[in-house]
Protein backbone atom coordinates (compact mmCIF):
# COMPACT_ATOMS: atom_id res chain seq x y z
CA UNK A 1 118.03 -133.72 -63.28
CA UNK A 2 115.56 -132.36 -66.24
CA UNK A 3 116.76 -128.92 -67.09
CA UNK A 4 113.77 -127.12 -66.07
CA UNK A 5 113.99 -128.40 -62.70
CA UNK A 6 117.44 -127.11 -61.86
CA UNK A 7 116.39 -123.20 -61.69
CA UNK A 8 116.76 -122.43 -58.08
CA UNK A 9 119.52 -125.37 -57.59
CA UNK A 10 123.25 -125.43 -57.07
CA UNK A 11 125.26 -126.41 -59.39
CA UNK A 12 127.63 -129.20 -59.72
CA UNK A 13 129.48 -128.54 -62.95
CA UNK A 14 130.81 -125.63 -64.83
CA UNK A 15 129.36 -124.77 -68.20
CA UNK A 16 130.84 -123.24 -70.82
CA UNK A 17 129.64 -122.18 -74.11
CA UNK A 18 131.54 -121.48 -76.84
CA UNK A 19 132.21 -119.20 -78.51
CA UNK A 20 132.67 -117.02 -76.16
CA UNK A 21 134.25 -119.66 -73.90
CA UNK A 22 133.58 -118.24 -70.97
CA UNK A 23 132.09 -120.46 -67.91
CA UNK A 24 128.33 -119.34 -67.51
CA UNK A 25 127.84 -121.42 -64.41
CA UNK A 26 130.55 -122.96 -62.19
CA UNK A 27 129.94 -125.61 -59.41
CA UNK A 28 128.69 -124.07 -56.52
CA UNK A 29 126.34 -121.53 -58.03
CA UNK A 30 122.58 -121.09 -58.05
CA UNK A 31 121.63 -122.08 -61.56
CA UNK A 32 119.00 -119.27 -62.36
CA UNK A 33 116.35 -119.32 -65.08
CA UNK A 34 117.99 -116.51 -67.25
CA UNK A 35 121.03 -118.36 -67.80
CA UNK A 36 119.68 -121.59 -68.80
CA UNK A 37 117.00 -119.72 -71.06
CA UNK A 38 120.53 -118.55 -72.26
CA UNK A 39 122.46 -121.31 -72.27
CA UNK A 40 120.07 -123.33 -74.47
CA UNK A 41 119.21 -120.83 -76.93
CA UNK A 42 123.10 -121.02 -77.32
CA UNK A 43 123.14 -124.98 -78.20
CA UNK A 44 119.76 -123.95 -80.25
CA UNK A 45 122.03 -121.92 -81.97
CA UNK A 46 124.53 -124.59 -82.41
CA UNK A 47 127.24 -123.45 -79.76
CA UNK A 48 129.74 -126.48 -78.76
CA UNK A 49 128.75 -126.62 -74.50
CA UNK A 50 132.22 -128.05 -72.73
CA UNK A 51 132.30 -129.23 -68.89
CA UNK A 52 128.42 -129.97 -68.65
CA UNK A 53 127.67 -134.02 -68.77
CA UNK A 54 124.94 -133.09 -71.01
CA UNK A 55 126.27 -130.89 -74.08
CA UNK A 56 122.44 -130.55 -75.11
CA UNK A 57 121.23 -129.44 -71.92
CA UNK A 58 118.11 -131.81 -71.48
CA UNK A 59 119.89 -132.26 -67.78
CA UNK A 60 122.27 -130.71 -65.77
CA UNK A 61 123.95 -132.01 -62.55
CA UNK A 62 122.61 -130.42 -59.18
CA UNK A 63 123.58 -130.56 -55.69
CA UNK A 64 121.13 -129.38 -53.42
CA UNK A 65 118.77 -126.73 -53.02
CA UNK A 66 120.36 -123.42 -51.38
């Protein structure tokens, strides 16, 4: 779904910038708007995103509402 719609969803795949490296949001979690404002400054910024099925973030892979 569009990347802006996912705030308030679950997710269903981890993302993880890097650097650090670090997962930011793992399946199962409510994706909240600070961490995607987060997460995409990070690709603006020209971190490498590993597990999501979009590295640029347009969309990210939802479950359900909580």
């Amino acid at each position: 779904m569009p990347a802006e719609r996912a705030v308030g969803r679950v997710a269903a795949e981890m993302i993880c910038p890097y650097p650090p490296g670090v997962p930011v949001v793992a399946p199962g979690e409510v994706i909240t708007a600070d961490v995607l404002d987060y997460l995409r400054s990070g690709v603006a910024h020209g971190f490498l995103i590993a597990g999501a099925a979009d590295p640029a973030l347009e969309t990210v892979r939802v479950t359900a509402r909580p």
